[in-house]
PDB file of N, CA and C in Angstrom:
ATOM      1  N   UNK A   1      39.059  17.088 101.777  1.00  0.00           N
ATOM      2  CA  UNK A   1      37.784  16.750 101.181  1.00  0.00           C
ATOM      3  C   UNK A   1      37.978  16.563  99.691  1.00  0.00           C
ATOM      4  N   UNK A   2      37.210  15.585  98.977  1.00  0.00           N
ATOM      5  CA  UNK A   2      37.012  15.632  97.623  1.00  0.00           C
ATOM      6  C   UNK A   2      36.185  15.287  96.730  1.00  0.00           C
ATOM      7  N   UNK A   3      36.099  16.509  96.322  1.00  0.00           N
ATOM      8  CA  UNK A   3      34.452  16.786  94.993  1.00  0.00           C
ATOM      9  C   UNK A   3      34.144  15.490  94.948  1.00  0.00           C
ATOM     10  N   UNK A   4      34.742  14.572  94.244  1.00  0.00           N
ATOM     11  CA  UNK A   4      34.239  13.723  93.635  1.00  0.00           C
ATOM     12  C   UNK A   4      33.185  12.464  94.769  1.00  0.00           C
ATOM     13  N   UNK A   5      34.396  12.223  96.071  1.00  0.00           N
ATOM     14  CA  UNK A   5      33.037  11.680  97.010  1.00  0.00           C
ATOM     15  C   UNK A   5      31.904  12.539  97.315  1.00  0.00           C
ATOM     16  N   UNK A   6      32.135  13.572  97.634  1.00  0.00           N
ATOM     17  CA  UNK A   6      31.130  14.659  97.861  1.00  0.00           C
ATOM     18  C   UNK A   6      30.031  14.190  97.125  1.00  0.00           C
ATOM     19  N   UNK A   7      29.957  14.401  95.596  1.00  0.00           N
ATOM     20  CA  UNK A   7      29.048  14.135  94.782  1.00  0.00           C
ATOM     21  C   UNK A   7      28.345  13.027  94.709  1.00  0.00           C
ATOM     22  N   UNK A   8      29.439  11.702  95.146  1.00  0.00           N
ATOM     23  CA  UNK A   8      29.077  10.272  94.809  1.00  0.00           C
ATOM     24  C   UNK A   8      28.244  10.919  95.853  1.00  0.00           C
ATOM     25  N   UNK A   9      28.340  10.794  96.880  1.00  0.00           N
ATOM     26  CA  UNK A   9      27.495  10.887  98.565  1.00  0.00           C
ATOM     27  C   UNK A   9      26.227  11.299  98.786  1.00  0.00           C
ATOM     28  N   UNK A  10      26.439  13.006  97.395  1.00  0.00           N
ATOM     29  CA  UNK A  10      25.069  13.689  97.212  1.00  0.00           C
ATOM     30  C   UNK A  10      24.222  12.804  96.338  1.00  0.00           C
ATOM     31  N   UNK A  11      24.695  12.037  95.117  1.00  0.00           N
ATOM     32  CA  UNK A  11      24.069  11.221  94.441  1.00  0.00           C
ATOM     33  C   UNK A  11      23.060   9.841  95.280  1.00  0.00           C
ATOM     34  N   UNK A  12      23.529   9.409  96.220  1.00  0.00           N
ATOM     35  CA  UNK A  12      23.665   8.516  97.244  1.00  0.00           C
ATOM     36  C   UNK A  12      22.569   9.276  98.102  1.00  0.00           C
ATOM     37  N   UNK A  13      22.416  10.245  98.409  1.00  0.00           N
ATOM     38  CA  UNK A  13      21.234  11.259  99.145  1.00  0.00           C
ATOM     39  C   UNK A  13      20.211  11.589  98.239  1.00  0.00           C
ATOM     40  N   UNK A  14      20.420  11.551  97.450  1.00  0.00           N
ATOM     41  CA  UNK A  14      19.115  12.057  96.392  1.00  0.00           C
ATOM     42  C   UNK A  14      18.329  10.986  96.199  1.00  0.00           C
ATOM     43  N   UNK A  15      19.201   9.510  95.573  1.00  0.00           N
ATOM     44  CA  UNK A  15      18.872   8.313  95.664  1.00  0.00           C
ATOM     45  C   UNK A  15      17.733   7.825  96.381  1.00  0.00           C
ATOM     46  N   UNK A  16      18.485   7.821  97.717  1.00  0.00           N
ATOM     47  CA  UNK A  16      17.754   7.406  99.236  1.00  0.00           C
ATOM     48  C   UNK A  16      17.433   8.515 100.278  1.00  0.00           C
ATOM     49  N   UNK A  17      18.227   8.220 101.290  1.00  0.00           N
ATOM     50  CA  UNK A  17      17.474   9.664 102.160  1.00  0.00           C
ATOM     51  C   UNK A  17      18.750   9.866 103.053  1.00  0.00           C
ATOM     52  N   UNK A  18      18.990  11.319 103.334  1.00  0.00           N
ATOM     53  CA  UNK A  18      20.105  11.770 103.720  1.00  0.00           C
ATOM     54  C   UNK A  18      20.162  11.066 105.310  1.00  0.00           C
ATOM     55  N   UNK A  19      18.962  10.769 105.515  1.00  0.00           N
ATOM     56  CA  UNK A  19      19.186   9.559 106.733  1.00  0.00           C
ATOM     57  C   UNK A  19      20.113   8.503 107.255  1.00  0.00           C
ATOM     58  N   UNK A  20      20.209   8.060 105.809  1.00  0.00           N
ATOM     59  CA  UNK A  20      21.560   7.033 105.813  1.00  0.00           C
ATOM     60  C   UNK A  20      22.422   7.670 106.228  1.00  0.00           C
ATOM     61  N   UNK A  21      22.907   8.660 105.653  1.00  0.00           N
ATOM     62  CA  UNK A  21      24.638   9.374 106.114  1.00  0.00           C
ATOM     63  C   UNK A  21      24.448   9.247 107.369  1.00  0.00           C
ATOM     64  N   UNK A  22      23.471  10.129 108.024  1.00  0.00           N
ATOM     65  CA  UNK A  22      23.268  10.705 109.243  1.00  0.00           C
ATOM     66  C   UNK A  22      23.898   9.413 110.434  1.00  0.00           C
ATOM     67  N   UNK A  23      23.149   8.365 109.890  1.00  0.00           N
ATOM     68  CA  UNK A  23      23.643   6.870 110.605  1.00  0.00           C
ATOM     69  C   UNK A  23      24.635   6.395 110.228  1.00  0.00           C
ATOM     70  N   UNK A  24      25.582   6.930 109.061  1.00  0.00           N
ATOM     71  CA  UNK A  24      26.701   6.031 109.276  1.00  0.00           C
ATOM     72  C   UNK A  24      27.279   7.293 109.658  1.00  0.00           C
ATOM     73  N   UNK A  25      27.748   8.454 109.629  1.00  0.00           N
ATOM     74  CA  UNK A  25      28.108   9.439 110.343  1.00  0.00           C
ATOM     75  C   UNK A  25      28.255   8.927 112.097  1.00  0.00           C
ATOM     76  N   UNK A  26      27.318   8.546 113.014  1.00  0.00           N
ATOM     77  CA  UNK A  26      27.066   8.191 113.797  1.00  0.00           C
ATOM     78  C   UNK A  26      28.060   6.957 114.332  1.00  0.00           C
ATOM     79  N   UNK A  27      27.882   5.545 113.198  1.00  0.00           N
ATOM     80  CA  UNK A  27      28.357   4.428 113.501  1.00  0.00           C
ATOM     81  C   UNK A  27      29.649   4.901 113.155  1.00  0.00           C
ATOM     82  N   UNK A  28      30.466   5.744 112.007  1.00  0.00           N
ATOM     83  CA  UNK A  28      31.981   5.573 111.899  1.00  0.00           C
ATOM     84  C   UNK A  28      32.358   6.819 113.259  1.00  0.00           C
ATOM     85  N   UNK A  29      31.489   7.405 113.996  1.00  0.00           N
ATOM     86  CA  UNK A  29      32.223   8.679 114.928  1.00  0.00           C
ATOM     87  C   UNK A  29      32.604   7.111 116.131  1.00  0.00           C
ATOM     88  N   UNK A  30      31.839   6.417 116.305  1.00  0.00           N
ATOM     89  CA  UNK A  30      31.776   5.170 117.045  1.00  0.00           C
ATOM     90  C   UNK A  30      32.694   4.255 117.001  1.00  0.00           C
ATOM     91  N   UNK A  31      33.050   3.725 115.663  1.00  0.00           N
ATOM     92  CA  UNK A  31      34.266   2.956 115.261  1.00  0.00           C
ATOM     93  C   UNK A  31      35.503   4.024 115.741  1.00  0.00           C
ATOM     94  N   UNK A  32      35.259   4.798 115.146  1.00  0.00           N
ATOM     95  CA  UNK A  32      36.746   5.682 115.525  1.00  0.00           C
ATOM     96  C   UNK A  32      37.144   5.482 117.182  1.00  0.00           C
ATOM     97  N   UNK A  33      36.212   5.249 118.048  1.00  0.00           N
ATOM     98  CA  UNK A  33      36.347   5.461 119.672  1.00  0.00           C
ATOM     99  C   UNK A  33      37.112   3.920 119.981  1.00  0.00           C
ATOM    100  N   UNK A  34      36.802   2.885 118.415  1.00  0.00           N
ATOM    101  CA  UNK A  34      37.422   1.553 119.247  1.00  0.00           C
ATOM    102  C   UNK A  34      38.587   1.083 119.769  1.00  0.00           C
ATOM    103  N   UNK A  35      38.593   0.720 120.744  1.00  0.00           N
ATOM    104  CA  UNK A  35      40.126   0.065 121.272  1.00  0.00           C
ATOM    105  C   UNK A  35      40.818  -0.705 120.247  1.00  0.00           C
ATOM    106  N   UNK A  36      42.026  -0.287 120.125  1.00  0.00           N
ATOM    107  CA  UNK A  36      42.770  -1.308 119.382  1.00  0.00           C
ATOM    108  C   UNK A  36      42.850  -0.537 117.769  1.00  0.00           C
ATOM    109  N   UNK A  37      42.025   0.626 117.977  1.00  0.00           N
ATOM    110  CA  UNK A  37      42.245   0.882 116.049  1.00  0.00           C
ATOM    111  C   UNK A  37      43.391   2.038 116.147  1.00  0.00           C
ATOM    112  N   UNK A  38      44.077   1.470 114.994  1.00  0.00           N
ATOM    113  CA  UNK A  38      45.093   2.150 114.433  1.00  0.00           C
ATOM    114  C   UNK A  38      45.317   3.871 113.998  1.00  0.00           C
ATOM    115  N   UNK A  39      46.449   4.583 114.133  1.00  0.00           N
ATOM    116  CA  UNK A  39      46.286   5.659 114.042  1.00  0.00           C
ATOM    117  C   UNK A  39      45.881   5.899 112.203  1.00  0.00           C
ATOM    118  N   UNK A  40      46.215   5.132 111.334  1.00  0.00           N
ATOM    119  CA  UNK A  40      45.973   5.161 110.057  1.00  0.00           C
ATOM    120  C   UNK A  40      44.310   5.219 109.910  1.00  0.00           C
ATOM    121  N   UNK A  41      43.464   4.012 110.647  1.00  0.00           N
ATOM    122  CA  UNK A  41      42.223   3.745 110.427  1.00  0.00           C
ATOM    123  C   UNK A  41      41.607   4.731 110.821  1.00  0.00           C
ATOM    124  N   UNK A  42      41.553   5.308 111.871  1.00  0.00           N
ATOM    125  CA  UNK A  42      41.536   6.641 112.279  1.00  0.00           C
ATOM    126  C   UNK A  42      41.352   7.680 110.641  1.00  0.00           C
ATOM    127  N   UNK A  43      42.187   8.084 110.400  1.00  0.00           N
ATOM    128  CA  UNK A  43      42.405   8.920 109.599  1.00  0.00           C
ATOM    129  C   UNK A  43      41.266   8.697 108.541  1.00  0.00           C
ATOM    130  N   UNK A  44      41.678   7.472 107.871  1.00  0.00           N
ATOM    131  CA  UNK A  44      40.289   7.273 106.614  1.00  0.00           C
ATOM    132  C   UNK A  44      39.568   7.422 107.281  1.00  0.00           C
ATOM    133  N   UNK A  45      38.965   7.115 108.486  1.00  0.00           N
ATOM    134  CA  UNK A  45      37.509   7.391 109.050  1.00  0.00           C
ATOM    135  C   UNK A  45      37.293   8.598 109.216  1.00  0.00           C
ATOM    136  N   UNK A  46      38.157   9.000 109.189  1.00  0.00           N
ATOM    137  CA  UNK A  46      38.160  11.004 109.560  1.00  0.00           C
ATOM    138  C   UNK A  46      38.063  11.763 108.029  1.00  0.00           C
ATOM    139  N   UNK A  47      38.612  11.044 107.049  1.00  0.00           N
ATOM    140  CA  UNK A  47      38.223  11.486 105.627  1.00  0.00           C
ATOM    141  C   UNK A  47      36.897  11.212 105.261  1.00  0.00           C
ATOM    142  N   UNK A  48      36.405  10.267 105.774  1.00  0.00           N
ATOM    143  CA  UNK A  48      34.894   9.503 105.162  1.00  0.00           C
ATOM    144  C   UNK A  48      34.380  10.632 105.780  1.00  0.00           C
ATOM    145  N   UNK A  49      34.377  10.718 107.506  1.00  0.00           N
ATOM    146  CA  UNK A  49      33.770  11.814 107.938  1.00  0.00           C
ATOM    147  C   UNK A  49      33.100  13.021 107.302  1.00  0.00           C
ATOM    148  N   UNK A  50      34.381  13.557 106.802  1.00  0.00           N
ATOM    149  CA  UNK A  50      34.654  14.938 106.739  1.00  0.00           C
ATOM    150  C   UNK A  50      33.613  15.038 105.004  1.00  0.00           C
ATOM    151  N   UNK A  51      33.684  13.997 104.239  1.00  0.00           N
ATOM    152  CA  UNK A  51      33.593  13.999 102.756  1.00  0.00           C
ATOM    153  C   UNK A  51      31.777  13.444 103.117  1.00  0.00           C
ATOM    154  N   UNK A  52      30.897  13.076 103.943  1.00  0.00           N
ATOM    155  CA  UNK A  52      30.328  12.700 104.294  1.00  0.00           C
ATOM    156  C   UNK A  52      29.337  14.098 104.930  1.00  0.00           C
ATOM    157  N   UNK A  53      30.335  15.218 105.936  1.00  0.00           N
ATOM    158  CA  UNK A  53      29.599  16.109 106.330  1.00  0.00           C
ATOM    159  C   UNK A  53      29.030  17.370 105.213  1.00  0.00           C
ATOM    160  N   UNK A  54      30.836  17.179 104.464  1.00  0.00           N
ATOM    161  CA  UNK A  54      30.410  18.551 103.328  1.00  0.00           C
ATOM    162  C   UNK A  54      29.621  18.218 102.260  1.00  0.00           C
ATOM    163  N   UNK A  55      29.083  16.473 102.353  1.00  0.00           N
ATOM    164  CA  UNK A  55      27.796  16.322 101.016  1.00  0.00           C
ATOM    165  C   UNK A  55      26.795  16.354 101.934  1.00  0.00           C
ATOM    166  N   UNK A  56      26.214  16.244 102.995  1.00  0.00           N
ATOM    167  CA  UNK A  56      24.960  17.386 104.028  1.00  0.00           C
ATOM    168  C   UNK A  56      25.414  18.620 103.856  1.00  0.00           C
ATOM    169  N   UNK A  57      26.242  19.504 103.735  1.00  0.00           N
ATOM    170  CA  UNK A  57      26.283  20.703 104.170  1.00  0.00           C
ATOM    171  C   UNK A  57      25.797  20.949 102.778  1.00  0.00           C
ATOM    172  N   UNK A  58      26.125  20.519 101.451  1.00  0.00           N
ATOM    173  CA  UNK A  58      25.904  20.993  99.985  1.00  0.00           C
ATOM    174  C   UNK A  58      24.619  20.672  99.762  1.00  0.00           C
ATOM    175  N   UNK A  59      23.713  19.635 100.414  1.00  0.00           N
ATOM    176  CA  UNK A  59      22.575  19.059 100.259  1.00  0.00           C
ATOM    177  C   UNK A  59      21.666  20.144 101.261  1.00  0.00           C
ATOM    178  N   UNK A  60      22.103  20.778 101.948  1.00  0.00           N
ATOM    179  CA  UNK A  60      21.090  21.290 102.855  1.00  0.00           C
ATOM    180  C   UNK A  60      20.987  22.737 101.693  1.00  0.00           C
ATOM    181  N   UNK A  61      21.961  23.475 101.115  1.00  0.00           N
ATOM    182  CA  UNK A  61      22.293  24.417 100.491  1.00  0.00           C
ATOM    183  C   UNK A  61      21.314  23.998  98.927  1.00  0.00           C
ATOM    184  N   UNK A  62      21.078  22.730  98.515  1.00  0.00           N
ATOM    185  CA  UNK A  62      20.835  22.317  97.918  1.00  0.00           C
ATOM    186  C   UNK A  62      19.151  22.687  97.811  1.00  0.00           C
ATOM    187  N   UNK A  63      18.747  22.092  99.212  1.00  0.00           N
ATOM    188  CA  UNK A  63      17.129  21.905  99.363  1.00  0.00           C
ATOM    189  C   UNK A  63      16.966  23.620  99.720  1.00  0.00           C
ATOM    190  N   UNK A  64      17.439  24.399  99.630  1.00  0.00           N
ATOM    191  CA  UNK A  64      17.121  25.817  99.838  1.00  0.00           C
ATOM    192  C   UNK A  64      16.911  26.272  98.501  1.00  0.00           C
ATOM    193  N   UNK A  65      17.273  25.993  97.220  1.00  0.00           N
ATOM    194  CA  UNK A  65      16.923  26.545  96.387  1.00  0.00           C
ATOM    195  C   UNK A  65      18.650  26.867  95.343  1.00  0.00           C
ATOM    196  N   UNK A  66      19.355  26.257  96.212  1.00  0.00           N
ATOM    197  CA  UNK A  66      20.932  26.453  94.985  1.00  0.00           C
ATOM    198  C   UNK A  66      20.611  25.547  94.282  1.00  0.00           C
ATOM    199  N   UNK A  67      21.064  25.956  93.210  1.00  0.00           N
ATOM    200  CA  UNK A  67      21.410  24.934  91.979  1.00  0.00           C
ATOM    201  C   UNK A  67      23.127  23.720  92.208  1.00  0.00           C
ATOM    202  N   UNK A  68      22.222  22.671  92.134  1.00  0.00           N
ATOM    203  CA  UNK A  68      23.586  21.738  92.684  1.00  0.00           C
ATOM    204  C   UNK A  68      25.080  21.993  92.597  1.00  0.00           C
ATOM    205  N   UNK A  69      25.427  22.811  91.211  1.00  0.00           N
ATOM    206  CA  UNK A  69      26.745  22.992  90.739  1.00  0.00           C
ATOM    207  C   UNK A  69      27.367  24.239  91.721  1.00  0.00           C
ATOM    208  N   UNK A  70      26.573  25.363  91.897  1.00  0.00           N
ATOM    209  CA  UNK A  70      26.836  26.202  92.639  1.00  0.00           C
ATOM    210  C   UNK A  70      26.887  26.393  94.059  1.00  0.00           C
ATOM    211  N   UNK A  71      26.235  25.269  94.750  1.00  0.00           N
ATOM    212  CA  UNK A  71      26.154  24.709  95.704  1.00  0.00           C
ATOM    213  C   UNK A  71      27.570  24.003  96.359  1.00  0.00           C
ATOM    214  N   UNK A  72      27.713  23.004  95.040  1.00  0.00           N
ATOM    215  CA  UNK A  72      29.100  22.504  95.280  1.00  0.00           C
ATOM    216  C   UNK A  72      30.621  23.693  95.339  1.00  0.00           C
ATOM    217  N   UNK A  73      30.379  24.522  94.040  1.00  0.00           N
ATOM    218  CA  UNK A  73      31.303  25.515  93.881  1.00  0.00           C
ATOM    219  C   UNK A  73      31.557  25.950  95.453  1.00  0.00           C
ATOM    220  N   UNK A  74      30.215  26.912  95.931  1.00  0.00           N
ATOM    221  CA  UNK A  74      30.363  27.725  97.113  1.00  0.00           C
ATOM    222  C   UNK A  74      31.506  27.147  97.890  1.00  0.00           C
ATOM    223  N   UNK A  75      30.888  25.433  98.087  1.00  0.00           N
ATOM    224  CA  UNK A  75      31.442  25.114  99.807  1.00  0.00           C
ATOM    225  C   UNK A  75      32.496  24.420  99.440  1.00  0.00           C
ATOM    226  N   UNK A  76      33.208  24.202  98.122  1.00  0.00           N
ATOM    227  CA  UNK A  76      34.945  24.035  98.250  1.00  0.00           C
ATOM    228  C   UNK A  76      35.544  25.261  98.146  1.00  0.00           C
ATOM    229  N   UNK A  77      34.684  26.652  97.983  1.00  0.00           N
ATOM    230  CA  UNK A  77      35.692  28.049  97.960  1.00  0.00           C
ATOM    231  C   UNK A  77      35.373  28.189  99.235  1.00  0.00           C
ATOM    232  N   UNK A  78      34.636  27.739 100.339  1.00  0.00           N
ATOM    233  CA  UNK A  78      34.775  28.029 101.843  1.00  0.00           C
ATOM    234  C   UNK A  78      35.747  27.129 102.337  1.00  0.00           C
ATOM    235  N   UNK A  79      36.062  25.885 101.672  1.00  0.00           N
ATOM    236  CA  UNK A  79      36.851  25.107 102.648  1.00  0.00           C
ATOM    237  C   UNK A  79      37.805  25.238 102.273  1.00  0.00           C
ATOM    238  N   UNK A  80      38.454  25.652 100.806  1.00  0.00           N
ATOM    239  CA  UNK A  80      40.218  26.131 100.217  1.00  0.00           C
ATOM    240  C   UNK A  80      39.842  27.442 100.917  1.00  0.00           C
ATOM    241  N   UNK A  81      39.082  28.524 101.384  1.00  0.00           N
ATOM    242  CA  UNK A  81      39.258  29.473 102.006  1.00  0.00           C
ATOM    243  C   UNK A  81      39.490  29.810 103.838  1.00  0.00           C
ATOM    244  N   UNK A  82      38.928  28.898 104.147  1.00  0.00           N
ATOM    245  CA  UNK A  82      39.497  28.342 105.345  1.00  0.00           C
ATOM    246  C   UNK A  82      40.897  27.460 105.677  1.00  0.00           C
ATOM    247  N   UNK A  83      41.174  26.900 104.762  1.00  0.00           N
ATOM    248  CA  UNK A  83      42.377  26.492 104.692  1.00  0.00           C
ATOM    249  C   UNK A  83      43.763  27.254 104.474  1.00  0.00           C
ATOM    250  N   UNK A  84      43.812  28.091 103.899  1.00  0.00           N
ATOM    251  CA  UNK A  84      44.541  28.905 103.550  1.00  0.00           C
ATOM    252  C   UNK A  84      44.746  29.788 104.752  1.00  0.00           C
ATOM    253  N   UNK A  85      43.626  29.976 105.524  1.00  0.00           N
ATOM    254  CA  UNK A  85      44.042  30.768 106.991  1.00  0.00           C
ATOM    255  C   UNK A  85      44.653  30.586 107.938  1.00  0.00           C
TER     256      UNK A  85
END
């Protein structure tokens, strides 16, 4: 994952409506299923994914009452903390 899409993504949600993700979330889990795609294409689609879920997960943390920065902080010390396990 990385901050920086994260943010573009949350910027991109604040913008418009976290709706959008939700649908391309949807259409790239879809592309990924197509015949014929590459194990590489795969992968970026699995990064978009992933950089796509943790700016909902910071946005939901967000609309609860965190302050955006701390929001962000939290959920890359959960995911370098999960990683490390």
């Amino acid at each position: 994952m990385k901050l920086p899409i994260i943010k573009h993504t949350l910027a991109f949600i604040h913008e418009h409506d976290e709706d959008w993700v939700h649908e391309t979330i949807d259409f790239l889990e879809h592309m990924a299923d197509a015949k014929g795609i590459k194990d590489e294409e795969v992968e970026v689609i699995a990064e978009l994914l992933s950089n796509m879920y943790g700016a909902l997960e910071v946005n939901k943390e967000i609309k609860s009452g965190t302050p955006e920065k701390d929001a962000l902080n939290g959920f890359m010390s959960r995911v370098m903390g999960s990683i490390g396990k």
